[in-house]
Each structure stands twice: as C-alpha cells, then as structure tokens.
C-alpha atoms as a PDB file:
ATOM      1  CA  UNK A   1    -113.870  92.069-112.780  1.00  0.00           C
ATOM      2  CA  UNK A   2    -114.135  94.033-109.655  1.00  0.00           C
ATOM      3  CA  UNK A   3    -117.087  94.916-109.985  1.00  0.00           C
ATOM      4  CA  UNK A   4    -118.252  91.737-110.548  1.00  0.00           C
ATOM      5  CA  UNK A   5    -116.616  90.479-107.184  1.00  0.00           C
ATOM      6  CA  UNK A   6    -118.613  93.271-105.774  1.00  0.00           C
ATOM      7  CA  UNK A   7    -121.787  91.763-106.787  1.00  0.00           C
ATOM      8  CA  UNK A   8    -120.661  88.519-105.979  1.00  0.00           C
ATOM      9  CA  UNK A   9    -120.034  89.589-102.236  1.00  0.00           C
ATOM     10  CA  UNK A  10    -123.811  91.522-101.326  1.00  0.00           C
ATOM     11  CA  UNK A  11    -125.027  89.635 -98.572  1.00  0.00           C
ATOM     12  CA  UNK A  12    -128.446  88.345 -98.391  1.00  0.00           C
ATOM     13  CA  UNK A  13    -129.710  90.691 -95.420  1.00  0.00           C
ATOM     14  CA  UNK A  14    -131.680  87.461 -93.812  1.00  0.00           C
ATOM     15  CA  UNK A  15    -128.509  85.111 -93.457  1.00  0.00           C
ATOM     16  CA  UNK A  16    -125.310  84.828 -92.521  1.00  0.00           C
ATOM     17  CA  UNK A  17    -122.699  84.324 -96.074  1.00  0.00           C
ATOM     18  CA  UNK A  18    -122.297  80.812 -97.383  1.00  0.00           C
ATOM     19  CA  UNK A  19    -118.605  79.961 -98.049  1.00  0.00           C
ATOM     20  CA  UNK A  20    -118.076  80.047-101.704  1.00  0.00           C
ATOM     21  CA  UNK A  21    -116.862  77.116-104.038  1.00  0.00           C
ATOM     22  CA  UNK A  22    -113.950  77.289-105.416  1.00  0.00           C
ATOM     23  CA  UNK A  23    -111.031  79.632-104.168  1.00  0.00           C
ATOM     24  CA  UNK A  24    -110.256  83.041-104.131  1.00  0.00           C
ATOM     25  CA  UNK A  25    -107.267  85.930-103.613  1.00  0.00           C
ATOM     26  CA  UNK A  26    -108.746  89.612-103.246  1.00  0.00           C
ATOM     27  CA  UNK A  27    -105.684  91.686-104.188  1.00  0.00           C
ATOM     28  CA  UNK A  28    -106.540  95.283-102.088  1.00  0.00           C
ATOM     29  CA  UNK A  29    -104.576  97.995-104.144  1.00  0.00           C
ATOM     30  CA  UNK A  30    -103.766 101.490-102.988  1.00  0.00           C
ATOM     31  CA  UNK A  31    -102.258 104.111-101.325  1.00  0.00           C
ATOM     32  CA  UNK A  32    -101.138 104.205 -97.623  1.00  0.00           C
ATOM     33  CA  UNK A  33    -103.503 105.579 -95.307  1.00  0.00           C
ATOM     34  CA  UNK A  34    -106.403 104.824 -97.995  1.00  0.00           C
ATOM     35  CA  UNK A  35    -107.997 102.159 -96.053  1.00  0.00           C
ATOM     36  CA  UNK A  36    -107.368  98.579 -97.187  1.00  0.00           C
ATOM     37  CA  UNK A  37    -105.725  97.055 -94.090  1.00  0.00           C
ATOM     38  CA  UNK A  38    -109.253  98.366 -92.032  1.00  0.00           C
ATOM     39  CA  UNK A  39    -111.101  97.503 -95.121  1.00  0.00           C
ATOM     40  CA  UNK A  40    -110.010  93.889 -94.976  1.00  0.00           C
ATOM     41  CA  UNK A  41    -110.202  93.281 -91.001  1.00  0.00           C
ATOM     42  CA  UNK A  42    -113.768  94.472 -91.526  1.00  0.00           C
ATOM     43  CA  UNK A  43    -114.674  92.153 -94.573  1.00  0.00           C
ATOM     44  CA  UNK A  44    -112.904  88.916 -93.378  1.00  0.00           C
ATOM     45  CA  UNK A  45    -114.872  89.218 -89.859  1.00  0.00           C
ATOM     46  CA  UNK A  46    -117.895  88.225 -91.025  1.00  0.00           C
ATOM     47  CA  UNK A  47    -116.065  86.137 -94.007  1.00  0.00           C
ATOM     48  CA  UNK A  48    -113.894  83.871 -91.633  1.00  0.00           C
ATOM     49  CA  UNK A  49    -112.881  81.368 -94.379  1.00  0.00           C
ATOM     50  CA  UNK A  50    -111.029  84.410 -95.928  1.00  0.00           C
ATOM     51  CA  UNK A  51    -107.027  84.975 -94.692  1.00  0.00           C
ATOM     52  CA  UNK A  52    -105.615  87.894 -94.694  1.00  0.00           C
ATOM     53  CA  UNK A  53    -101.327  88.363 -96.105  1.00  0.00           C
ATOM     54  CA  UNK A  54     -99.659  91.346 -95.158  1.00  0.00           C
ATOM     55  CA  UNK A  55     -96.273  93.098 -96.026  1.00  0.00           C
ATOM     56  CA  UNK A  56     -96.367  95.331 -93.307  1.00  0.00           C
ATOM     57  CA  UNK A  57     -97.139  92.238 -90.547  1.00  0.00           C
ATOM     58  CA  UNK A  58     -94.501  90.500 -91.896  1.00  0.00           C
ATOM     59  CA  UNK A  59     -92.456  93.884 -92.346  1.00  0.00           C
ATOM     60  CA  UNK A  60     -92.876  94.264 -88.094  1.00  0.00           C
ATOM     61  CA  UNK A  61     -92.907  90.141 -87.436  1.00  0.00           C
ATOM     62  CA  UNK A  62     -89.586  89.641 -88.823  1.00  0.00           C
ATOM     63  CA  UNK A  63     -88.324  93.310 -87.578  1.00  0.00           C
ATOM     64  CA  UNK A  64     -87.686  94.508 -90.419  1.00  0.00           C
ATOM     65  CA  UNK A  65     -89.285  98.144 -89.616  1.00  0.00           C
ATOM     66  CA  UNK A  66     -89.736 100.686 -91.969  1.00  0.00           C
ATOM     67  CA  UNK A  67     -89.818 100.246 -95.396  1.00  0.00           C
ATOM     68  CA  UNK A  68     -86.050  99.646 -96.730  1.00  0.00           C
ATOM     69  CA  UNK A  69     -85.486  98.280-100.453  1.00  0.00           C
ATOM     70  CA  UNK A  70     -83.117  95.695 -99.239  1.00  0.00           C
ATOM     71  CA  UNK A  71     -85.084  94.054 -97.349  1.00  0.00           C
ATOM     72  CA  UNK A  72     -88.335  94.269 -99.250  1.00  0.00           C
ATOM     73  CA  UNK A  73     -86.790  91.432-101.878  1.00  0.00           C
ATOM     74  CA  UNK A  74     -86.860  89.161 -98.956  1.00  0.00           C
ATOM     75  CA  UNK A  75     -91.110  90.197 -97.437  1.00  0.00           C
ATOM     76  CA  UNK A  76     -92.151  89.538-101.266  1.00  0.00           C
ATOM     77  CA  UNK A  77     -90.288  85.717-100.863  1.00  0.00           C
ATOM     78  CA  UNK A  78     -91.803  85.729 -98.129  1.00  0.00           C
ATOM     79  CA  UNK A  79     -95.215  86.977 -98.717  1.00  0.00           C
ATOM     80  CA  UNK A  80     -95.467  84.608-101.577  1.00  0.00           C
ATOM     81  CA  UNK A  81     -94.322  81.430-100.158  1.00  0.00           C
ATOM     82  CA  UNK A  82     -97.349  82.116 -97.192  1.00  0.00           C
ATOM     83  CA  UNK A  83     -99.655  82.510-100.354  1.00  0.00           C
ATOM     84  CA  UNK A  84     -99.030  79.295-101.496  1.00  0.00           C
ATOM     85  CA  UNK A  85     -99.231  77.692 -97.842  1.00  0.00           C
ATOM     86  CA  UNK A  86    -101.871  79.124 -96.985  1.00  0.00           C
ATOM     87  CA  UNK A  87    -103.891  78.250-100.101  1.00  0.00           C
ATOM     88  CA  UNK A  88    -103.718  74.718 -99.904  1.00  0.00           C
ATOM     89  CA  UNK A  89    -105.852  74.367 -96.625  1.00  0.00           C
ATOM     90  CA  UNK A  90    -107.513  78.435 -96.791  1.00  0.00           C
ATOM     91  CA  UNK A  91    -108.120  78.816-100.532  1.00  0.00           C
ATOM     92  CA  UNK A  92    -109.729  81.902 -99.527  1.00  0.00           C
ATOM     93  CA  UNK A  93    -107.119  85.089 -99.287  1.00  0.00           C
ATOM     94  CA  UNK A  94    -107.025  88.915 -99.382  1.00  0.00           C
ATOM     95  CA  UNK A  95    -103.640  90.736 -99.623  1.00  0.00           C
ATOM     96  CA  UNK A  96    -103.411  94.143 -98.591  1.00  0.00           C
ATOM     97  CA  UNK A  97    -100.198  95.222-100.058  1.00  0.00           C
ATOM     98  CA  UNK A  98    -100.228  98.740-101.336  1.00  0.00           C
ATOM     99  CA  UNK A  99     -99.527  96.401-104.725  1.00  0.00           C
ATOM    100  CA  UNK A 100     -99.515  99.540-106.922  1.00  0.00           C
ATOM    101  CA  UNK A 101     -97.091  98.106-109.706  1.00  0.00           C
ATOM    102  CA  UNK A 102     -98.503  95.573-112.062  1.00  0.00           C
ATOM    103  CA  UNK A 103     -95.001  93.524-110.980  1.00  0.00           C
ATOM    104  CA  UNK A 104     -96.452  92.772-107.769  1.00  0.00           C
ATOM    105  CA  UNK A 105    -100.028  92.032-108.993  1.00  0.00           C
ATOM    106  CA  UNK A 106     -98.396  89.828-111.917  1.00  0.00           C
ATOM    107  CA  UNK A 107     -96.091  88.050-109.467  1.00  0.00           C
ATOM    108  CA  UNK A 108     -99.556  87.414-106.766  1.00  0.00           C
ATOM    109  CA  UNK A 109    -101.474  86.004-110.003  1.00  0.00           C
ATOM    110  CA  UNK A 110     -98.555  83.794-110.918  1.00  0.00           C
ATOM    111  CA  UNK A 111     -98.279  81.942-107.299  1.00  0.00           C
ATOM    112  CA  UNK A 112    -101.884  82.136-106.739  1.00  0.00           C
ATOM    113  CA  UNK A 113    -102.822  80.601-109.989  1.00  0.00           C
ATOM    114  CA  UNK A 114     -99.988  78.338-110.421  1.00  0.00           C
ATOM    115  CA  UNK A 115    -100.222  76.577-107.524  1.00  0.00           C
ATOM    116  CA  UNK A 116    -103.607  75.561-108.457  1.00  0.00           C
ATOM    117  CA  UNK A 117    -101.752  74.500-111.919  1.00  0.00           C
ATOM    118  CA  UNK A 118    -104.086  77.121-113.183  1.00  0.00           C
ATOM    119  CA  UNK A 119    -107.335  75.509-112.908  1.00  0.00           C
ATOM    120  CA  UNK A 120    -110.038  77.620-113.419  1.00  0.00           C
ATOM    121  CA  UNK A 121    -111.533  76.591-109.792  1.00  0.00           C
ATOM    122  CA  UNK A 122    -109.451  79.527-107.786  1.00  0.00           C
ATOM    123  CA  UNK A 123    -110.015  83.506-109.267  1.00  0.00           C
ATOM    124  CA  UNK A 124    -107.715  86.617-108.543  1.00  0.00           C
ATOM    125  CA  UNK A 125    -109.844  89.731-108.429  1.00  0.00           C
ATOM    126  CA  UNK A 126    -108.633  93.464-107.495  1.00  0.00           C
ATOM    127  CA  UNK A 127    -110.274  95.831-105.619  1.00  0.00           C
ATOM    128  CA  UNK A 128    -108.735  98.892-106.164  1.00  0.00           C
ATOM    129  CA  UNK A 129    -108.899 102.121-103.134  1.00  0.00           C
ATOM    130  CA  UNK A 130    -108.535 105.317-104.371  1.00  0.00           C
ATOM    131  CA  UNK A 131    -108.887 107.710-101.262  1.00  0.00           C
ATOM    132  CA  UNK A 132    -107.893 111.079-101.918  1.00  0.00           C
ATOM    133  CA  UNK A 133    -104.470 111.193-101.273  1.00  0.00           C
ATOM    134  CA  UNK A 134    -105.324 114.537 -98.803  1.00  0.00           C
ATOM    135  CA  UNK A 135    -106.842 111.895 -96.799  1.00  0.00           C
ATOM    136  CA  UNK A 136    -104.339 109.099 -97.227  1.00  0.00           C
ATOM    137  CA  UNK A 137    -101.669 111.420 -95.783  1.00  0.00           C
ATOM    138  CA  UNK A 138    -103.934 112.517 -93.015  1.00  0.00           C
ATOM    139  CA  UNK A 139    -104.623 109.132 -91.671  1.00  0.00           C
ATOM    140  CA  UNK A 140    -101.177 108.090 -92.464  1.00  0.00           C
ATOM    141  CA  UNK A 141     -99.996 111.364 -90.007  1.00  0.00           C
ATOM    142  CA  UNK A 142    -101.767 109.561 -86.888  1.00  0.00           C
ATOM    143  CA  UNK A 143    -100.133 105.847 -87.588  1.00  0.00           C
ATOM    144  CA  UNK A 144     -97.252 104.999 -84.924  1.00  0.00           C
ATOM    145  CA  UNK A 145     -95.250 104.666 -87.959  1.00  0.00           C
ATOM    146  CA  UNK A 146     -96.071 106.932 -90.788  1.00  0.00           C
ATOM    147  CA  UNK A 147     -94.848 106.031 -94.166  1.00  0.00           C
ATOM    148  CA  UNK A 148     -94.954 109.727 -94.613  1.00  0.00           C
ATOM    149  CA  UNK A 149     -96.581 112.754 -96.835  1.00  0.00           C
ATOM    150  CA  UNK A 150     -93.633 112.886 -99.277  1.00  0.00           C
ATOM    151  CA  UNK A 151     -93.558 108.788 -99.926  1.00  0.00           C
ATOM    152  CA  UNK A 152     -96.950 108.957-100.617  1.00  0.00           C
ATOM    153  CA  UNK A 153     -96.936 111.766-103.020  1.00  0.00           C
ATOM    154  CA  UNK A 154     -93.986 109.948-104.518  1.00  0.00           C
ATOM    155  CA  UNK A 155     -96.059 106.375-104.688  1.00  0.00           C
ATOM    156  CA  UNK A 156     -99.262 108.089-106.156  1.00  0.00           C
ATOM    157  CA  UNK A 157     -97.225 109.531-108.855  1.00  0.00           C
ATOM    158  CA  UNK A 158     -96.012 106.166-109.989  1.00  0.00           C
ATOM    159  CA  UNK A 159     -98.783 104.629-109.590  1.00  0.00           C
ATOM    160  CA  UNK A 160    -101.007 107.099-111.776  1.00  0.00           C
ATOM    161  CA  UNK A 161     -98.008 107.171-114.289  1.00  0.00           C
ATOM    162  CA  UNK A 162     -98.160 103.598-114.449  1.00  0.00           C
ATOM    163  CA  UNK A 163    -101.529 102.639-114.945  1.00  0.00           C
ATOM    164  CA  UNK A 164    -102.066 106.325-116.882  1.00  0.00           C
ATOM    165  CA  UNK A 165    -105.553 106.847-114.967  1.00  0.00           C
ATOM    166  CA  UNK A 166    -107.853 109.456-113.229  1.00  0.00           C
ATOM    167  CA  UNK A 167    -110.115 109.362-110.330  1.00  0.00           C
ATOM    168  CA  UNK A 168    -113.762 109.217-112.285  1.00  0.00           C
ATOM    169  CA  UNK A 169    -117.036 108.198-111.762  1.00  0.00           C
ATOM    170  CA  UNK A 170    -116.986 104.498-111.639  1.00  0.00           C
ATOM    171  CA  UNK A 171    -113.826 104.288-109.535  1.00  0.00           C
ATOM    172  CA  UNK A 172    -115.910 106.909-106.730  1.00  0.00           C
ATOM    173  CA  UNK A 173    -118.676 103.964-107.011  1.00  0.00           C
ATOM    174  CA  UNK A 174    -116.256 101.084-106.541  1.00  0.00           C
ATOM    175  CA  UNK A 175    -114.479 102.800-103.351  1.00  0.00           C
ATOM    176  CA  UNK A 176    -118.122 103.651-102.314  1.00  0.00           C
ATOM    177  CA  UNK A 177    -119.154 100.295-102.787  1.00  0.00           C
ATOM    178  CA  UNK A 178    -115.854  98.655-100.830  1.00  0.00           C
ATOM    179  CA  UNK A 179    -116.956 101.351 -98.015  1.00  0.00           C
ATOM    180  CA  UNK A 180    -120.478  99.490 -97.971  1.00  0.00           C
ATOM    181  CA  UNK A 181    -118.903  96.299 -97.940  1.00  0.00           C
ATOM    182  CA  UNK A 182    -116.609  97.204 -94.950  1.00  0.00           C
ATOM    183  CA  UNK A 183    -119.845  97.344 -92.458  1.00  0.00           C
ATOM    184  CA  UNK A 184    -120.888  94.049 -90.953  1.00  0.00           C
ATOM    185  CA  UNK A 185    -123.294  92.349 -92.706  1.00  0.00           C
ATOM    186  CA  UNK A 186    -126.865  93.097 -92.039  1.00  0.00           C
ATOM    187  CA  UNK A 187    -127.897  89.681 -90.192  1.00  0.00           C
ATOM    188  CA  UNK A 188    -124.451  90.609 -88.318  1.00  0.00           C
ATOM    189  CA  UNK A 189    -125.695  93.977 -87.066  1.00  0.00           C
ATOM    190  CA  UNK A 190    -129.667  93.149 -86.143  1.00  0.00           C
ATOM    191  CA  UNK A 191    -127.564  90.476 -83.445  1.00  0.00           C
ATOM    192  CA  UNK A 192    -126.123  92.403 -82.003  1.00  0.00           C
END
C-alpha cells in the first residue's frame, strides 16, 4: 500500500500537483532522528491541502516537555480529537508520530476512518522510515532536546520485536523513494 501511495504521489515534472479526490492520512512511522518531521515539512510545501499532526508540537504547545508516560495518555486524546477536526474541512493529513506500535496506527485508522463512517472516499496509507539507527541517534544528538541514544535503542528494539522485521531491499527503496519525494517538485525547482 505504500508503495502504491508512492506512485500515486510522482509529480508530473511540467505542472504543479492537482489536489486529489477523496481524502487522505499519511501515517510517517519511525525512529527519532530518522527524518519524518523534515520529511513531511518538505512534502506538504508543495502539497498545501495536506496538514500536518504532531505529538511532539503538541508535546511543547501544551508544555508538556519531554516525553513522560503520564502525560502521553492525554497528547494521544489530544492528537486524535485534532484528527477528526481537522478532517472535516482538510481531509488531507500526515502524522508524524514515531507511531511504531500497531496500537497507535490501529487507534489513527479507527478516528480517521470512522469519522468518515468508513466510506471508502478517505484512505490511511503508511510510509514507513527506516534510517539506520547510527544515524537516527546522530541527528537526534544535535536536537535542542534529544530523546536520547539509549531511548532509541530501546524503541528500535520494540519496534523490530513487534513487527518481527529486517532492513531489506524493498524497505532501502521505499526510504529512497520518500528521500526523492522530500525534494520540491520539479516545476517547483525550475521557478525558482
């Protein structure tokens, strides 16, 4: 299905991207530090119909901080009653949450979906990042507030345990491919 979305989003070189039909939520899944917040800036730039959800701007907008457990019951309310919102006037949304339990994808789908009363007009795709996680820590290091090397190692643990897969081929493609996608547009660049 990612892929798919992949293919969906190539830009004709020789005009600027029609706003599709329909609705759509991009779930970006990943470590921290492996690129999806700058991934998604980059995309909905030259996508403005898209809107982008955030735990961590939420996280810092209600000042919460760091990550604490208590408090993250309260950003996923949150995060999901903005979904909804925002959906019925922006059906057009990326979230990049590290979502790296299928909870939090599950939970996204539901609210997503069900506030369309699942009609097949809105889709839920996932776009999964998997940066080494030497270079997740790395960029994670220069952030004014690091999640820090031993979180991650303990997140990337789970999150291969949980979904019992290996960096291959075809995921190198697909995180090439979201790279690609993260440069403006080709009409974009030849205007400036």
């Amino acid at each position: 299905a990612a892929r798919d979305l992949l293919d969906e989003m190539r830009i004709d070189a020789a005009r600027p991207p029609v706003r599709p039909q329909g609705g759509n939520v991009i779930i970006l899944r990943g470590l921290p530090g492996s690129g999806k917040t700058t991934w998604a800036r980059d995309f909905i730039q030259y996508r403005h119909w898209y809107r982008r959800i955030s735990r961590d701007a939420l996280r810092e907008m209600f000042g919460f901080g760091y990550y604490e457990p208590k408090s993250e019951k309260t950003l996923v309310e949150l995060r999901n009653s903005l979904l909804v919102d925002v959906l019925r006037d922006h059906p057009h949304v990326i979230i990049d949450d590290t979502n790296l339990t299928e909870r939090h994808v599950r939970d996204i789908k539901s609210h997503a979906v069900g506030w369309w009363n699942g009609a097949p007009s809105i889709s839920v795709e996932i776009l999964e990042f998997h940066t080494p996680i030497k270079e997740c820590i790395r960029r994670d290091a220069l952030r004014e507030k690091p999640v820090g090397a031993e979180r991650i190692r303990e997140m990337n643990a789970r999150w291969q345990n949980e979904c019992d897969c290996e960096l291959d081929e075809e995921r190198a493609q697909m995180t090439q491919r979201i790279e690609e996608l993260r440069q403006p547009p080709e009409w974009a660049r030849s205007e400036e």
